[in-house]
N, C-alpha and C. Protein backbone atom coordinates (compact mmCIF):
# COMPACT_ATOMS: atom_id res chain seq x y z
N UNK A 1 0.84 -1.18 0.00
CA UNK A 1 0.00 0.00 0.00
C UNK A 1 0.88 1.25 0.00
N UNK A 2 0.76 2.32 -0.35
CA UNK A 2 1.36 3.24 -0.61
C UNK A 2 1.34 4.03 0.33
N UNK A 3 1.81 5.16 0.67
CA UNK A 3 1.85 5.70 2.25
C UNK A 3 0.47 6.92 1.90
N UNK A 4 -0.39 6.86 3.22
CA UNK A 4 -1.19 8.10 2.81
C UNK A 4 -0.85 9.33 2.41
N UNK A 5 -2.03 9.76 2.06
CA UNK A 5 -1.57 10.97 1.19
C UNK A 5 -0.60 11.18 -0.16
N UNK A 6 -0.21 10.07 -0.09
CA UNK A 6 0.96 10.45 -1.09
C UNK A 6 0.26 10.46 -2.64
N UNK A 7 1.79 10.98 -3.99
CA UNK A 7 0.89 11.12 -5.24
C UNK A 7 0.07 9.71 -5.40
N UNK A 8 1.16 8.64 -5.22
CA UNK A 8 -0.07 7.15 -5.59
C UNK A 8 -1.46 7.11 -5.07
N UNK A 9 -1.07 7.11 -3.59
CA UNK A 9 -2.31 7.13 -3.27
C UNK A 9 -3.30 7.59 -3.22
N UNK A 10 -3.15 9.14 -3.62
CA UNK A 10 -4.41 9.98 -4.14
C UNK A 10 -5.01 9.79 -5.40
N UNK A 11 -3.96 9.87 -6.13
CA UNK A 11 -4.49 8.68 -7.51
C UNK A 11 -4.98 7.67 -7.46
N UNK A 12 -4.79 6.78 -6.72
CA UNK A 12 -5.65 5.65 -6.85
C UNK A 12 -7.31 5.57 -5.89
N UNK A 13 -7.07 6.78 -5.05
CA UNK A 13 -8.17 7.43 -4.15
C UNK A 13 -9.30 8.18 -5.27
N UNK A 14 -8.84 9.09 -6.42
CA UNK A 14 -9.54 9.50 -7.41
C UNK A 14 -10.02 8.40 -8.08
N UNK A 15 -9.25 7.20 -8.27
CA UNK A 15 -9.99 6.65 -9.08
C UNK A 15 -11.13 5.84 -8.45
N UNK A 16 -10.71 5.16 -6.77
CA UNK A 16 -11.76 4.68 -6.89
C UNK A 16 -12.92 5.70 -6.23
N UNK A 17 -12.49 6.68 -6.18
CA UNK A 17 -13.63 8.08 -6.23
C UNK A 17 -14.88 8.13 -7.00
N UNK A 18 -14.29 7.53 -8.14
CA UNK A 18 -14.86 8.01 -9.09
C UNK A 18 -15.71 6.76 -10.05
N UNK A 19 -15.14 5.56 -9.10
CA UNK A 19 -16.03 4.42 -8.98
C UNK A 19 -17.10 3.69 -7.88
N UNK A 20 -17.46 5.25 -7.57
CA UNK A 20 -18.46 4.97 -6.52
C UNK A 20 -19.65 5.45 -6.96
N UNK A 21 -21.08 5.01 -7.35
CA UNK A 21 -21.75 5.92 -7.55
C UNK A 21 -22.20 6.59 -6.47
N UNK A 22 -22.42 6.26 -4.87
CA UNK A 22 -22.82 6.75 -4.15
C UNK A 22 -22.12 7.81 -3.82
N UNK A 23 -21.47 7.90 -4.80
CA UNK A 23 -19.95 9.33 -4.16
C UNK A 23 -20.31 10.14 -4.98
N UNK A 24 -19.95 10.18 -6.19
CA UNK A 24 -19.65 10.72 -7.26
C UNK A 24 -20.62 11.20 -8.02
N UNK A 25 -21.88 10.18 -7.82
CA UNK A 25 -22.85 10.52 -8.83
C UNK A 25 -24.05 11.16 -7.66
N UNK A 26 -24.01 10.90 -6.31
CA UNK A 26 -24.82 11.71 -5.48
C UNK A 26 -24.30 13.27 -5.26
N UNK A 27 -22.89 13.50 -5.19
CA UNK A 27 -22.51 14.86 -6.10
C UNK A 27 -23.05 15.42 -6.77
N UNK A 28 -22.40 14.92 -8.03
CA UNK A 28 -22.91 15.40 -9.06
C UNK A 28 -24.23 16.21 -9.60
N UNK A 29 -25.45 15.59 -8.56
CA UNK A 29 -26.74 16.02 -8.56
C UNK A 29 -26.87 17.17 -7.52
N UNK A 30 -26.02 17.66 -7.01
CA UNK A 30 -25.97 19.07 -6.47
C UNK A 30 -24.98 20.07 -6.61
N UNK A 31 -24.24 19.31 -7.95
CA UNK A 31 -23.03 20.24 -8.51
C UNK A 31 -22.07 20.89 -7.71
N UNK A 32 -21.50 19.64 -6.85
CA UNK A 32 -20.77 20.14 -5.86
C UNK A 32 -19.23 20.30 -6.47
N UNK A 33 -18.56 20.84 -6.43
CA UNK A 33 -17.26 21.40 -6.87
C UNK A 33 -16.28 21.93 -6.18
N UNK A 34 -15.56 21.15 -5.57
CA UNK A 34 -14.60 21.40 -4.23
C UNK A 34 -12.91 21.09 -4.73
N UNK A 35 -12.39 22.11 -3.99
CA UNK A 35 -10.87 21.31 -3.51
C UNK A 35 -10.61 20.78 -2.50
N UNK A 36 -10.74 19.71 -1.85
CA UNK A 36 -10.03 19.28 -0.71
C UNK A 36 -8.99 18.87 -0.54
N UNK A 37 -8.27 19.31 0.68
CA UNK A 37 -7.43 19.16 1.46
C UNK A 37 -6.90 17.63 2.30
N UNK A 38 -6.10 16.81 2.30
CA UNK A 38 -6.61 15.95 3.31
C UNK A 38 -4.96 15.83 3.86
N UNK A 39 -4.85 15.84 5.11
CA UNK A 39 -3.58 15.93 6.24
C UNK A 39 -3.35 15.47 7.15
N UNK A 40 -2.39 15.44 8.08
CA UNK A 40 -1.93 15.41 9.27
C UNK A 40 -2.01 16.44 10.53
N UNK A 41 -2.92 16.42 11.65
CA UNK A 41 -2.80 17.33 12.73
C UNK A 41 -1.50 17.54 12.72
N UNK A 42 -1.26 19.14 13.08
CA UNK A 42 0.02 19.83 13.32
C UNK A 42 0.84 20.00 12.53
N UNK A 43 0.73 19.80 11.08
CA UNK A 43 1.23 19.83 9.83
C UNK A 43 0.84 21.56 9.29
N UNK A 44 2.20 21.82 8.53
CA UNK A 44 1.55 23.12 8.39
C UNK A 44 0.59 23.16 7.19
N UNK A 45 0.64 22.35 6.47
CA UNK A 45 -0.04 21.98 5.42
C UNK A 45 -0.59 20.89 4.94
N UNK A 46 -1.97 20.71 4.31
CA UNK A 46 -2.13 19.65 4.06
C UNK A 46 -1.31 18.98 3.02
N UNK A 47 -1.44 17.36 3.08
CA UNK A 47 0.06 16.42 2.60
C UNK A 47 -0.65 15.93 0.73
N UNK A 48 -2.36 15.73 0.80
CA UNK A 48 -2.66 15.33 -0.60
C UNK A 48 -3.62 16.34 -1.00
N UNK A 49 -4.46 16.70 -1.93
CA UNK A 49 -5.37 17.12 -2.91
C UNK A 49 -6.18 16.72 -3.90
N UNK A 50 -7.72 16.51 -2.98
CA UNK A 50 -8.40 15.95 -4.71
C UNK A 50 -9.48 17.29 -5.17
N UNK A 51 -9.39 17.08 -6.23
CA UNK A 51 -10.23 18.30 -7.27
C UNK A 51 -11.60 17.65 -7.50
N UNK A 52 -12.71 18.02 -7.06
CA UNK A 52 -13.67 17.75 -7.71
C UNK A 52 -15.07 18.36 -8.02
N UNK A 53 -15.01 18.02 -9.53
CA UNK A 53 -16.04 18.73 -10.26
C UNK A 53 -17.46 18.26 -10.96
N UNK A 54 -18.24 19.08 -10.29
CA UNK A 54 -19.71 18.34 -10.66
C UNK A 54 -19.40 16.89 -9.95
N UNK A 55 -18.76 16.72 -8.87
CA UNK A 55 -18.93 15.57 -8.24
C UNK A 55 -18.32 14.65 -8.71
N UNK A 56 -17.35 14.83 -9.96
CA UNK A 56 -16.51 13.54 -10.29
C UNK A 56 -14.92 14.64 -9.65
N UNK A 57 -14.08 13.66 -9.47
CA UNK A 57 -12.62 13.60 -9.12
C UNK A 57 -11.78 13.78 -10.54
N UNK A 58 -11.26 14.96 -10.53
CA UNK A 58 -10.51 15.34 -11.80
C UNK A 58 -8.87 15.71 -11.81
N UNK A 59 -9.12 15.48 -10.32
CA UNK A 59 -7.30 15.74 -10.00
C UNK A 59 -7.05 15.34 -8.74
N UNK A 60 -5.54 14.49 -8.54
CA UNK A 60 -5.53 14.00 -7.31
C UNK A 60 -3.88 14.11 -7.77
N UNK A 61 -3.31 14.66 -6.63
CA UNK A 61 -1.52 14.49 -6.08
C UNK A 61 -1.65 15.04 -4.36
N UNK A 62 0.00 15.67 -4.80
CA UNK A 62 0.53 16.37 -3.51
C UNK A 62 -0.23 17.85 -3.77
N UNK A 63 -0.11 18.25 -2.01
CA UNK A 63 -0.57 19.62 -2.10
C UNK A 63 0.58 20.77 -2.87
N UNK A 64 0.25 21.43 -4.09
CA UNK A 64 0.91 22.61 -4.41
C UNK A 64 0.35 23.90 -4.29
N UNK A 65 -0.14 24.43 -2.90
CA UNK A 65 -0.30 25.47 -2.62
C UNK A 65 -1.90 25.86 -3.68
N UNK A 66 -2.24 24.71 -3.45
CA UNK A 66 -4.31 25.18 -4.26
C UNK A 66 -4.59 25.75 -2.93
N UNK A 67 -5.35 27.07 -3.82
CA UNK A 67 -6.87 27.14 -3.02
C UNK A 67 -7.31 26.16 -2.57
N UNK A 68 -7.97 25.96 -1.29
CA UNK A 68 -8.91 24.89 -0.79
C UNK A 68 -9.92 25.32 -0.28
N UNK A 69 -11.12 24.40 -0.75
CA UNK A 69 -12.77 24.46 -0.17
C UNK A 69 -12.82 23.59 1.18
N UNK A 70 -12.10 22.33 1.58
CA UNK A 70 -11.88 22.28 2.49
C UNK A 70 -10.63 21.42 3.29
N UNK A 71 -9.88 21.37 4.30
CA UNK A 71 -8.97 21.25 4.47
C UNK A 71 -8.52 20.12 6.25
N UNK A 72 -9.08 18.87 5.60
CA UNK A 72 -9.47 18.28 6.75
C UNK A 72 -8.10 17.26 7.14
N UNK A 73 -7.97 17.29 8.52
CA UNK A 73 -6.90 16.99 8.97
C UNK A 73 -6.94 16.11 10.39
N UNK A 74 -6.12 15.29 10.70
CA UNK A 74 -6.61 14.22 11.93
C UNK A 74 -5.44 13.62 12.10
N UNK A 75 -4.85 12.83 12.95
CA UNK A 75 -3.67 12.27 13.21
C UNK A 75 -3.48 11.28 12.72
N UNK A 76 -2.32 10.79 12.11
CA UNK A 76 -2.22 9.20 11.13
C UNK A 76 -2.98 8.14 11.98
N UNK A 77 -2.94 7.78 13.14
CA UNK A 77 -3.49 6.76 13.61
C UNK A 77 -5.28 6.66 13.72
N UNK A 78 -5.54 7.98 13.68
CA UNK A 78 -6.95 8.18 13.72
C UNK A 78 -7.51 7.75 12.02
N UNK A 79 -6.87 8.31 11.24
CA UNK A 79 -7.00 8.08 9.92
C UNK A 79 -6.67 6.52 9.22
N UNK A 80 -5.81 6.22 10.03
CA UNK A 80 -5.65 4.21 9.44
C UNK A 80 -7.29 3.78 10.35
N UNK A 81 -7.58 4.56 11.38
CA UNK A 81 -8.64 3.61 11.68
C UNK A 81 -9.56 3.89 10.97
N UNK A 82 -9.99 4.72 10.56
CA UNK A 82 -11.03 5.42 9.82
C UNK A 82 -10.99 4.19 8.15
N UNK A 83 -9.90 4.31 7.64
CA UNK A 83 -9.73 3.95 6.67
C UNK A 83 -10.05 2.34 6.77
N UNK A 84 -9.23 1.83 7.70
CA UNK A 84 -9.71 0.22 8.11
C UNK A 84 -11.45 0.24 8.96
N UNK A 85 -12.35 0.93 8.95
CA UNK A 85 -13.22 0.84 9.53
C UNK A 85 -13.96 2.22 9.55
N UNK A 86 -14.82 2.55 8.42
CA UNK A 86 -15.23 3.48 8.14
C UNK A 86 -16.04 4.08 9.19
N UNK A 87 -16.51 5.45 9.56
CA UNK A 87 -17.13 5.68 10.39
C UNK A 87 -18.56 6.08 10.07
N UNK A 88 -18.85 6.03 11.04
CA UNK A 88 -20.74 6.62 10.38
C UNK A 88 -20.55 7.90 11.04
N UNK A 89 -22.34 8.31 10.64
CA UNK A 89 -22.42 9.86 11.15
C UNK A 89 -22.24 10.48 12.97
N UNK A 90 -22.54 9.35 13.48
CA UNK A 90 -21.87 9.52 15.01
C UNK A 90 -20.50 9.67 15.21
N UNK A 91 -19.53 8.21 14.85
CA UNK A 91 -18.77 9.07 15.00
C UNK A 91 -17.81 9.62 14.52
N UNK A 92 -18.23 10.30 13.43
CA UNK A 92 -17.74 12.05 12.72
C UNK A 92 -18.16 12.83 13.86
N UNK A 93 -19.14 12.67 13.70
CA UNK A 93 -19.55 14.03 15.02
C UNK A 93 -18.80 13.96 15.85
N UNK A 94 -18.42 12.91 16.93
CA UNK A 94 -18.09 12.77 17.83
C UNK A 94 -16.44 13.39 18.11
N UNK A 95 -16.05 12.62 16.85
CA UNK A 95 -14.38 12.63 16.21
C UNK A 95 -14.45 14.52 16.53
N UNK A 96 -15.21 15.22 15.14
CA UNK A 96 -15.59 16.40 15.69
C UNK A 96 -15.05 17.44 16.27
N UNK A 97 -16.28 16.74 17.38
CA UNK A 97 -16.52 17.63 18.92
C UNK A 97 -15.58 17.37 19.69
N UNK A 98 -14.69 16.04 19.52
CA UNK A 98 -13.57 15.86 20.58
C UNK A 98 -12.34 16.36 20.02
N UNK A 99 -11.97 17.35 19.19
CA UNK A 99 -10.46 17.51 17.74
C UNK A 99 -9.62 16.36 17.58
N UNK A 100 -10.50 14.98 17.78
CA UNK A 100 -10.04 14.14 16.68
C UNK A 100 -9.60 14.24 15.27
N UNK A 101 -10.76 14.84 14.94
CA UNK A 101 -10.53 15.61 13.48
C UNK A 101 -10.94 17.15 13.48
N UNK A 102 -10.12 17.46 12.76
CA UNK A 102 -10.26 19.13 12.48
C UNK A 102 -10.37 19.60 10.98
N UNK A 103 -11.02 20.68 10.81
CA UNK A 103 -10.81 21.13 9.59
C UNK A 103 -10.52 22.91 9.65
N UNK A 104 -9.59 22.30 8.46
CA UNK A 104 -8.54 23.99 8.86
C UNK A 104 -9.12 24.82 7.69
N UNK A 105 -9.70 24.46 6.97
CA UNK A 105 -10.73 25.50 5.68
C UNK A 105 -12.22 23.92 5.40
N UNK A 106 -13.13 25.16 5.41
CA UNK A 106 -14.59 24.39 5.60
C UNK A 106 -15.54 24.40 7.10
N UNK A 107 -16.83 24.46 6.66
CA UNK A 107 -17.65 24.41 7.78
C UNK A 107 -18.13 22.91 7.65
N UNK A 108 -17.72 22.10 8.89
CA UNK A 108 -17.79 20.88 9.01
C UNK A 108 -19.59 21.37 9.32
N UNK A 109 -20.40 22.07 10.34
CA UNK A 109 -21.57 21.68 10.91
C UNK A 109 -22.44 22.07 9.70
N UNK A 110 -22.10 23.09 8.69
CA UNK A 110 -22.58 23.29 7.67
C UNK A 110 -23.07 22.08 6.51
N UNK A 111 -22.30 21.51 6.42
CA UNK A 111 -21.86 20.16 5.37
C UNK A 111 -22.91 19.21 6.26
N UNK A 112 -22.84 19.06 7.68
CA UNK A 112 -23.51 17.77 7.94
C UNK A 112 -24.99 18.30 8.04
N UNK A 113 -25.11 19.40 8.31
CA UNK A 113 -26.59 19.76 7.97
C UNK A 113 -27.39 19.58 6.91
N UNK A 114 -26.44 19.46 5.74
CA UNK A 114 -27.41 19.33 4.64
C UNK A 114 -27.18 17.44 4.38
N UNK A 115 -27.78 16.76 4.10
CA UNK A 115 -27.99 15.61 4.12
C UNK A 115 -27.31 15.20 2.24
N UNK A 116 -27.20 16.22 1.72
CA UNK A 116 -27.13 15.75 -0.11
C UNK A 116 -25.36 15.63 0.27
N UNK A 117 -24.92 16.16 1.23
CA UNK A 117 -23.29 16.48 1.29
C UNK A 117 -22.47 15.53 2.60
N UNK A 118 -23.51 15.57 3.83
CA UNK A 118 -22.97 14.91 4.82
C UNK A 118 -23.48 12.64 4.22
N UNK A 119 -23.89 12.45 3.71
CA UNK A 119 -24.13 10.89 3.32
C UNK A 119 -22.61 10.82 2.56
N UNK A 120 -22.43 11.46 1.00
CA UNK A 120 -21.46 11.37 0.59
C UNK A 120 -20.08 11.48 1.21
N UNK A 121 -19.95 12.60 2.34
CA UNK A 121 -18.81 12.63 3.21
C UNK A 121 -18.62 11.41 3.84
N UNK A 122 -19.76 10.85 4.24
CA UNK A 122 -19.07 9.74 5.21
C UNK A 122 -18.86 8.47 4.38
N UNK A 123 -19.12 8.40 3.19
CA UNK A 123 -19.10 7.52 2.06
C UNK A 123 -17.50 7.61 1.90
N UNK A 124 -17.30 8.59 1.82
CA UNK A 124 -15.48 8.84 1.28
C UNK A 124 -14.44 7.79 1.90
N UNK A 125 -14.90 7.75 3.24
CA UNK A 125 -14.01 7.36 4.35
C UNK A 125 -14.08 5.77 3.72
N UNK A 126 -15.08 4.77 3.44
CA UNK A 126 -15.29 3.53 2.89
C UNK A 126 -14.36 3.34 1.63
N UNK A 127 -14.36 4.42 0.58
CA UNK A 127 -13.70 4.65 -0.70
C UNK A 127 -12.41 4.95 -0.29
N UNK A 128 -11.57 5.43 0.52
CA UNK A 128 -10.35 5.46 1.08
C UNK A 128 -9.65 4.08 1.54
N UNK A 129 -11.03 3.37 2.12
CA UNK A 129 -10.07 2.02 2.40
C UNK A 129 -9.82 1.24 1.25
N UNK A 130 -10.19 1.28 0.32
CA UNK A 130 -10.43 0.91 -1.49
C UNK A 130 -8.74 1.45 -1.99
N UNK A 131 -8.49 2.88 -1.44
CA UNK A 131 -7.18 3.70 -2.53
C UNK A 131 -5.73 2.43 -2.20
């Protein structure tokens, strides 16, 4: 397996991004169009980048200083678990409210409020154990 974040593994994270319909194509139907961020707590920057437009994944590497829509970040060990054992909507929240996870650009309570954006978010985490 390739080390997180890295160029492989975001590439192979886009692709199977983009072989999800519950990801990609539940997007798509609200023309969501983001850069995200994805990192390490205490990092000054996030470590990968995926691009996505109208809800498909059109670019995935290292971070080169993009703009980001959002910029979510958590400690490697929190993130292998996540990845080996996806989480549901509890506990995201939970992760959250305790700075398990943080996000350094984006309104996390925003996103889970709307239901077309928070299903697909927690979908990602399943498609990560896939990259």
């Amino acid at each position: 397996m390739a080390d997180l974040f890295s160029e492989e593994w975001m590439g192979s994270f886009m692709e199977q991004w983009n072989n999800e319909p519950d990801l990609c194509n539940a997007l798509a139907q609200i023309n969501f169009n983001s850069v995200i961020g994805y990192g390490f707590e205490g990092d000054a920057q996030p470590t990968g980048v995926l691009t996505v437009e109208d809800g498909k994944a059109t670019a995935a590497g290292p971070f080169n200083g993009e703009t980001l829509n959002w910029d979510i970040r958590c400690k490697p060990d929190q993130w292998q678990k996540w990845i080996s054992k996806p989480p549901g909507m509890m506990g995201l929240g939970l992760a959250f409210t305790s700075g398990k996870m943080k996000f350094a650009v984006g309104d996390y309570s925003a996103m889970l409020k709307d239901p077309r954006m928070a299903g697909p978010f927690i979908k990602s985490f399943s498609v990560m154990g896939r990259a």
